[in-house]
N, C-alpha and C. Protein backbone atom coordinates (compact mmCIF):
# COMPACT_ATOMS: atom_id res chain seq x y z
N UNK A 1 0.83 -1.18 0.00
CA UNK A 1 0.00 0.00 0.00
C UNK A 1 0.88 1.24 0.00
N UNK A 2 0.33 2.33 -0.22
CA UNK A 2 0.96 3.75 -0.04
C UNK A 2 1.48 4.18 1.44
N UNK A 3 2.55 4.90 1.28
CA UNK A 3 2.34 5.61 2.86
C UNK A 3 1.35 6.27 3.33
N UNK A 4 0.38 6.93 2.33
CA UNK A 4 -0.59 7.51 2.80
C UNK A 4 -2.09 7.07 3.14
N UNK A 5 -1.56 5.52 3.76
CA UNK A 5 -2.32 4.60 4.58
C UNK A 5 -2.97 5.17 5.67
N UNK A 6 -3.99 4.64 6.43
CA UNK A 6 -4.44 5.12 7.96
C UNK A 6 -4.74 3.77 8.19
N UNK A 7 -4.54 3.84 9.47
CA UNK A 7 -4.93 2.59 10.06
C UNK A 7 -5.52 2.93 11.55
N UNK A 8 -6.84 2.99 12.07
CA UNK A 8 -7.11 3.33 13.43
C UNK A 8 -7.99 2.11 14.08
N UNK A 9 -6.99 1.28 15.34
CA UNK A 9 -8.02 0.90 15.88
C UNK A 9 -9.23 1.33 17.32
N UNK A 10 -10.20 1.33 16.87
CA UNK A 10 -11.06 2.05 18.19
C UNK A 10 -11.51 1.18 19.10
N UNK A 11 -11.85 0.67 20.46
CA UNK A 11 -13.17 -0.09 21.33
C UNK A 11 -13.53 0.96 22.57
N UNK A 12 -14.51 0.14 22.88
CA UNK A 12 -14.95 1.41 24.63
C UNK A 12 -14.28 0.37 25.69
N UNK A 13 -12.75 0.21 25.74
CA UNK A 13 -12.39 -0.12 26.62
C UNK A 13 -10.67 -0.02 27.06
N UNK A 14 -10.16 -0.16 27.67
CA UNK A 14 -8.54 0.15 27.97
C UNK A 14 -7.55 -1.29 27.17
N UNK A 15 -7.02 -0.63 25.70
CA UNK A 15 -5.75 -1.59 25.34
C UNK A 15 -4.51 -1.24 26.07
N UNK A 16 -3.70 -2.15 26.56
CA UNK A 16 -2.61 -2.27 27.24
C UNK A 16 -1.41 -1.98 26.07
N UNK A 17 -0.63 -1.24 26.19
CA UNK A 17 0.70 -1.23 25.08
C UNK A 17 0.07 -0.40 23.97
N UNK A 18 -0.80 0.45 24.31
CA UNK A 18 -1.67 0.98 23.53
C UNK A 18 -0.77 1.93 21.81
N UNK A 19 0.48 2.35 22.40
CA UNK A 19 1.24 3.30 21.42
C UNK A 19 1.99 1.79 20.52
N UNK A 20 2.61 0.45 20.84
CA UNK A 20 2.87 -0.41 20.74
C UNK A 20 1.94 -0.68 19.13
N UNK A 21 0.56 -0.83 19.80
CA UNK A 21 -0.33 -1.56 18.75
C UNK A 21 -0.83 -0.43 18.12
N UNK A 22 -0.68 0.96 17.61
CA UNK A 22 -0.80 1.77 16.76
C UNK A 22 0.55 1.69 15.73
N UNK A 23 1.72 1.51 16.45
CA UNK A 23 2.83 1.23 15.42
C UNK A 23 3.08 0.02 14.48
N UNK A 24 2.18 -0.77 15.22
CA UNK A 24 2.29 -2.48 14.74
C UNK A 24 0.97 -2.45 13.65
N UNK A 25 -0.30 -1.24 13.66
CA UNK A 25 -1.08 -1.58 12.63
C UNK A 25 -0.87 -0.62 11.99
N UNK A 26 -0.12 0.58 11.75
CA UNK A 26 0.51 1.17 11.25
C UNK A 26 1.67 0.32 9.71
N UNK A 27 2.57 -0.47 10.50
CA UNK A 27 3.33 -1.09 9.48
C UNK A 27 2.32 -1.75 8.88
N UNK A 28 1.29 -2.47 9.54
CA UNK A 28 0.40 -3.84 8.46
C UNK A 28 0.05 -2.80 7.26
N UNK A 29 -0.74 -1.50 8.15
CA UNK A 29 -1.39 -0.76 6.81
C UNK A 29 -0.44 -0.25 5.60
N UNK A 30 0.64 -0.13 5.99
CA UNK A 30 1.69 0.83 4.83
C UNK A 30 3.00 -0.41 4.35
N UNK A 31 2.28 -1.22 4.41
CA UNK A 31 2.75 -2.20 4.06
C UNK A 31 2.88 -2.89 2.51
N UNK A 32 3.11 -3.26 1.48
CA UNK A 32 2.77 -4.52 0.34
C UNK A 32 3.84 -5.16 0.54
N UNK A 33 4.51 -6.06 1.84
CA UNK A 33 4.81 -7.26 1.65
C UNK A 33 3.63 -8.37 2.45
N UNK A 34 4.17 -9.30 2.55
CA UNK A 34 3.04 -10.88 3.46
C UNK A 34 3.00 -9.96 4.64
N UNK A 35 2.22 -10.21 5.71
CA UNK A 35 2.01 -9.86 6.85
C UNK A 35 2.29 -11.54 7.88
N UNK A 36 2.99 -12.78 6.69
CA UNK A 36 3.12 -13.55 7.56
C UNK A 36 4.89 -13.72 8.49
N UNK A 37 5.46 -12.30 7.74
CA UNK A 37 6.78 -12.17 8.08
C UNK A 37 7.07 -12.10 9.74
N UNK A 38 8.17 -12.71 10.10
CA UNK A 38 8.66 -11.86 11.39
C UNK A 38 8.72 -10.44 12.01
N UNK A 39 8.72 -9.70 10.35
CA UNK A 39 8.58 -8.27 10.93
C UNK A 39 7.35 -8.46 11.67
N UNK A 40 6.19 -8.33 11.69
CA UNK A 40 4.74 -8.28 11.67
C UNK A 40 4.46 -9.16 13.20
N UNK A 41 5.30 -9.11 13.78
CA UNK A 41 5.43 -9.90 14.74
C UNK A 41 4.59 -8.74 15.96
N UNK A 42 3.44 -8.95 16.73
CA UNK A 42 2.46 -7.90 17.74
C UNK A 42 3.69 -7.97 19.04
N UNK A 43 3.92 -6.87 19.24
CA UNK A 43 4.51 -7.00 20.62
C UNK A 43 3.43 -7.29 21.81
N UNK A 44 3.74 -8.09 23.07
CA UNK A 44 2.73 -7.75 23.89
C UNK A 44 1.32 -8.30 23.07
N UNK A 45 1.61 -9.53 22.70
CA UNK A 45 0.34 -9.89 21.79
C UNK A 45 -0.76 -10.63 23.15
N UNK A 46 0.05 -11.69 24.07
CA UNK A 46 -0.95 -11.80 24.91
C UNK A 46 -1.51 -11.28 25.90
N UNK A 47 -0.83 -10.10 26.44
CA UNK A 47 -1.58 -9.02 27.11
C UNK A 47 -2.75 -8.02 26.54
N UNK A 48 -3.28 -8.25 24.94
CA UNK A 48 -3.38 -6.56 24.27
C UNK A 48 -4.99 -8.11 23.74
N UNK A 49 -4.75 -9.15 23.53
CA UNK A 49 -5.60 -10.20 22.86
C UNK A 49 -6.20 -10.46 24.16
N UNK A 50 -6.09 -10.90 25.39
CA UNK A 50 -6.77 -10.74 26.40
C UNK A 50 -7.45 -9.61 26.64
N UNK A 51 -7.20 -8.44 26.87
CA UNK A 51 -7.72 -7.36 27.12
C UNK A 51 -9.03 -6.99 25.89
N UNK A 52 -8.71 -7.48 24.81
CA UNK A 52 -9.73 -7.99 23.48
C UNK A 52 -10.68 -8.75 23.89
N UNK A 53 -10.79 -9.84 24.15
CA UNK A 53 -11.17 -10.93 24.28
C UNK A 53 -13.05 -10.67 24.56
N UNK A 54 -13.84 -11.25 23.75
CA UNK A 54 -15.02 -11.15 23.69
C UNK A 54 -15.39 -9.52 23.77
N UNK A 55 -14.97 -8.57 22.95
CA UNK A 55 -14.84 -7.80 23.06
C UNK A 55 -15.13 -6.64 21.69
N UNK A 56 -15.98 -5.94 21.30
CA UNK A 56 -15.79 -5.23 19.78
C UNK A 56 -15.04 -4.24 19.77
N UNK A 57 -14.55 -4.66 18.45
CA UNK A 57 -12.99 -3.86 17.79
C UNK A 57 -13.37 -3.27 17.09
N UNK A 58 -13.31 -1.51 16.40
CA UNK A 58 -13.59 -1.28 15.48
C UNK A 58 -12.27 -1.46 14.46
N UNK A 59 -11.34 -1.61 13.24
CA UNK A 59 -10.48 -1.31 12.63
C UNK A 59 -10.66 -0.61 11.25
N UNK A 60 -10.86 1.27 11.62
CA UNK A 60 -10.98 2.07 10.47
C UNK A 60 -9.74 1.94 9.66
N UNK A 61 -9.98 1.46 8.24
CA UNK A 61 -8.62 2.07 7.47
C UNK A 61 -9.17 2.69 6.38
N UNK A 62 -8.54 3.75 5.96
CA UNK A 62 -8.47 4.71 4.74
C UNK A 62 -7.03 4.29 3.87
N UNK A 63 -7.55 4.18 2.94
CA UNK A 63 -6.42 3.82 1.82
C UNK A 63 -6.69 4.47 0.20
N UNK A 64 -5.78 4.66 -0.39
CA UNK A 64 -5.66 5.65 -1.51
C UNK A 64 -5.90 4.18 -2.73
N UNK A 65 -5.22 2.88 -2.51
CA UNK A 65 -5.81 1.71 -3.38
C UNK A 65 -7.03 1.67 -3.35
N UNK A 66 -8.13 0.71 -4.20
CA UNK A 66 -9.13 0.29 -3.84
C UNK A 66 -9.01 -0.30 -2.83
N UNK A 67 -10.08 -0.73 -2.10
CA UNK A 67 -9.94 -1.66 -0.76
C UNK A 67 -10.09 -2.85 -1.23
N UNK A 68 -10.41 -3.09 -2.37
CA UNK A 68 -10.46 -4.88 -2.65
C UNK A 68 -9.47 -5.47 -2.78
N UNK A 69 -8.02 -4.75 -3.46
CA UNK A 69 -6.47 -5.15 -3.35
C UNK A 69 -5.82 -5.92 -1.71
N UNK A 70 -6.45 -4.63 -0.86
CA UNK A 70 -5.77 -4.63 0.37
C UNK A 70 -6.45 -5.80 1.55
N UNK A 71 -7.73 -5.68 1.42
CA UNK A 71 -8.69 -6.29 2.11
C UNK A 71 -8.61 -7.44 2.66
N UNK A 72 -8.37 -8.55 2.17
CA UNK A 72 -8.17 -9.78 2.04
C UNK A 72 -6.80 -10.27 3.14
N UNK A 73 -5.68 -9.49 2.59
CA UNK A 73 -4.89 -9.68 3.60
C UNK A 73 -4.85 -9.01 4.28
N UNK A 74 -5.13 -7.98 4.71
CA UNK A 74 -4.90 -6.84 5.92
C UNK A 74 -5.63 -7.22 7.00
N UNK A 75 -7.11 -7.78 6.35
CA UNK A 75 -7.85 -8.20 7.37
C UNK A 75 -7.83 -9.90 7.80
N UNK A 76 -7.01 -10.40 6.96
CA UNK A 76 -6.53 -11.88 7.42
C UNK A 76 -5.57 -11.66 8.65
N UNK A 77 -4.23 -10.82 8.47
CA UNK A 77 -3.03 -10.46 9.27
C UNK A 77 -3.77 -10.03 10.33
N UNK A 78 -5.12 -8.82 10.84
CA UNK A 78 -5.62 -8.49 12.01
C UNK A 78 -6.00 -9.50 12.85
N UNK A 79 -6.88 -10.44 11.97
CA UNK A 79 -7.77 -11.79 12.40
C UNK A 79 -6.75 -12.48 12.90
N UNK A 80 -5.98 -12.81 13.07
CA UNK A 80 -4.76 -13.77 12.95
C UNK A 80 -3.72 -12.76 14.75
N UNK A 81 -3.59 -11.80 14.25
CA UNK A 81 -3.08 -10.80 15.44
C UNK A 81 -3.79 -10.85 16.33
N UNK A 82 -5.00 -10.71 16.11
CA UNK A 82 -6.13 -10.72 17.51
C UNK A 82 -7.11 -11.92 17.91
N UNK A 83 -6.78 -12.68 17.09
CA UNK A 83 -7.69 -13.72 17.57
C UNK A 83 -9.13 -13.48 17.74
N UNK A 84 -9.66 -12.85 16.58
CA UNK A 84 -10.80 -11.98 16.59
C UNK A 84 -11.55 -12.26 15.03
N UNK A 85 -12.79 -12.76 14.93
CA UNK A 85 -13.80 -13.00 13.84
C UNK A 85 -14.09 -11.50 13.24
N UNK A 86 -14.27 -11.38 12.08
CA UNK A 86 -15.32 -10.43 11.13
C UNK A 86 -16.79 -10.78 11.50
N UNK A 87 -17.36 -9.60 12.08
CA UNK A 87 -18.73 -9.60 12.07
C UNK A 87 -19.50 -8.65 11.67
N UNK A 88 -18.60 -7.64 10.89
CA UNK A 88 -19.67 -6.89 10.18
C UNK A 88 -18.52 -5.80 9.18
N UNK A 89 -19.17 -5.28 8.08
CA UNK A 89 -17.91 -4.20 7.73
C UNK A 89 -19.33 -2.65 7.19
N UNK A 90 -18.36 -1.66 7.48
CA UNK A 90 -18.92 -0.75 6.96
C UNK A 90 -18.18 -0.11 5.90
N UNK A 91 -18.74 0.48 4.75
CA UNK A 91 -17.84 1.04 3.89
C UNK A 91 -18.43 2.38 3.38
N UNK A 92 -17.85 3.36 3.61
CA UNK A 92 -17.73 4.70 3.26
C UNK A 92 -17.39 5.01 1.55
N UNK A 93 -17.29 4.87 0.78
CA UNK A 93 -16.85 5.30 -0.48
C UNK A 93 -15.57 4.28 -0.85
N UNK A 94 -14.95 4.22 -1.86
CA UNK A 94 -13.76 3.33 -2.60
C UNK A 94 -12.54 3.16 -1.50
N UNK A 95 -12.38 4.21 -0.51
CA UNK A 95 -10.99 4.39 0.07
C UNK A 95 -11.21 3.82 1.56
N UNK A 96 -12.57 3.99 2.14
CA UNK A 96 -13.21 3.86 3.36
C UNK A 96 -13.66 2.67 3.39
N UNK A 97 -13.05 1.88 4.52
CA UNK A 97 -14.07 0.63 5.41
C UNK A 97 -13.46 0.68 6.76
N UNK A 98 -14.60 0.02 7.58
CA UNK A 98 -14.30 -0.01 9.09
C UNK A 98 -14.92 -1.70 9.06
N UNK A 99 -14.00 -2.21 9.62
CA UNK A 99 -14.22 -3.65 10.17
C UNK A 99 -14.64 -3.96 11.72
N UNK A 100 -15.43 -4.79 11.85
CA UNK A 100 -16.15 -4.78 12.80
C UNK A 100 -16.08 -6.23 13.58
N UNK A 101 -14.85 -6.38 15.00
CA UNK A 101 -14.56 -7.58 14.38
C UNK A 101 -14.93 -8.20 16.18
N UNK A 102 -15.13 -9.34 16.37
CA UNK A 102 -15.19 -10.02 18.00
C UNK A 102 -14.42 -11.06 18.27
């Protein structure tokens, strides 16, 4: 993807390592290599996936690609990071979706 990626994740509740996991979905978003690399590695993954846990995630991203390029894996690599299902998506125009995930 471009650098001029966004990646925001939102919930109504306290993530632990909170600046941690803005830098870590930061690289996924401004990313076009695998997200199954070592880089891509969550710091603090079982403290931040507990604190998740039965829990709704929003994950807004804005992207300058279509979102159908990016989609697939960006939101495989989250699913996979958080141990967290797709349960709903919203989409704003070509550049806009928010994933909606438990």
């Amino acid at each position: 993807m471009t650098p001029h990626s966004f990646i925001e994740l939102k919930c109504e509740f306290e993530i632990p390592f909170h600046d941690e996991l803005n830098h870590f979905m930061q690289r996924l978003a401004n990313s076009d290599t695998e997200y199954h690399s070592a880089a891509f590695h969550l710091p603090h993954k079982e403290a931040i996936t507990q604190a998740m846990r039965n829990k709704l995630v929003y994950v807004k991203l804005n992207v300058e690609k279509p979102t159908q390029t990016i989609r697939p894996r960006l939101l495989a690599a989250i699913r996979k990071s958080f141990n967290k299902e797709l349960v709903g998506t919203i989409r704003q125009g070509d550049d806009d979706i928010t994933f909606i995930l438990l």
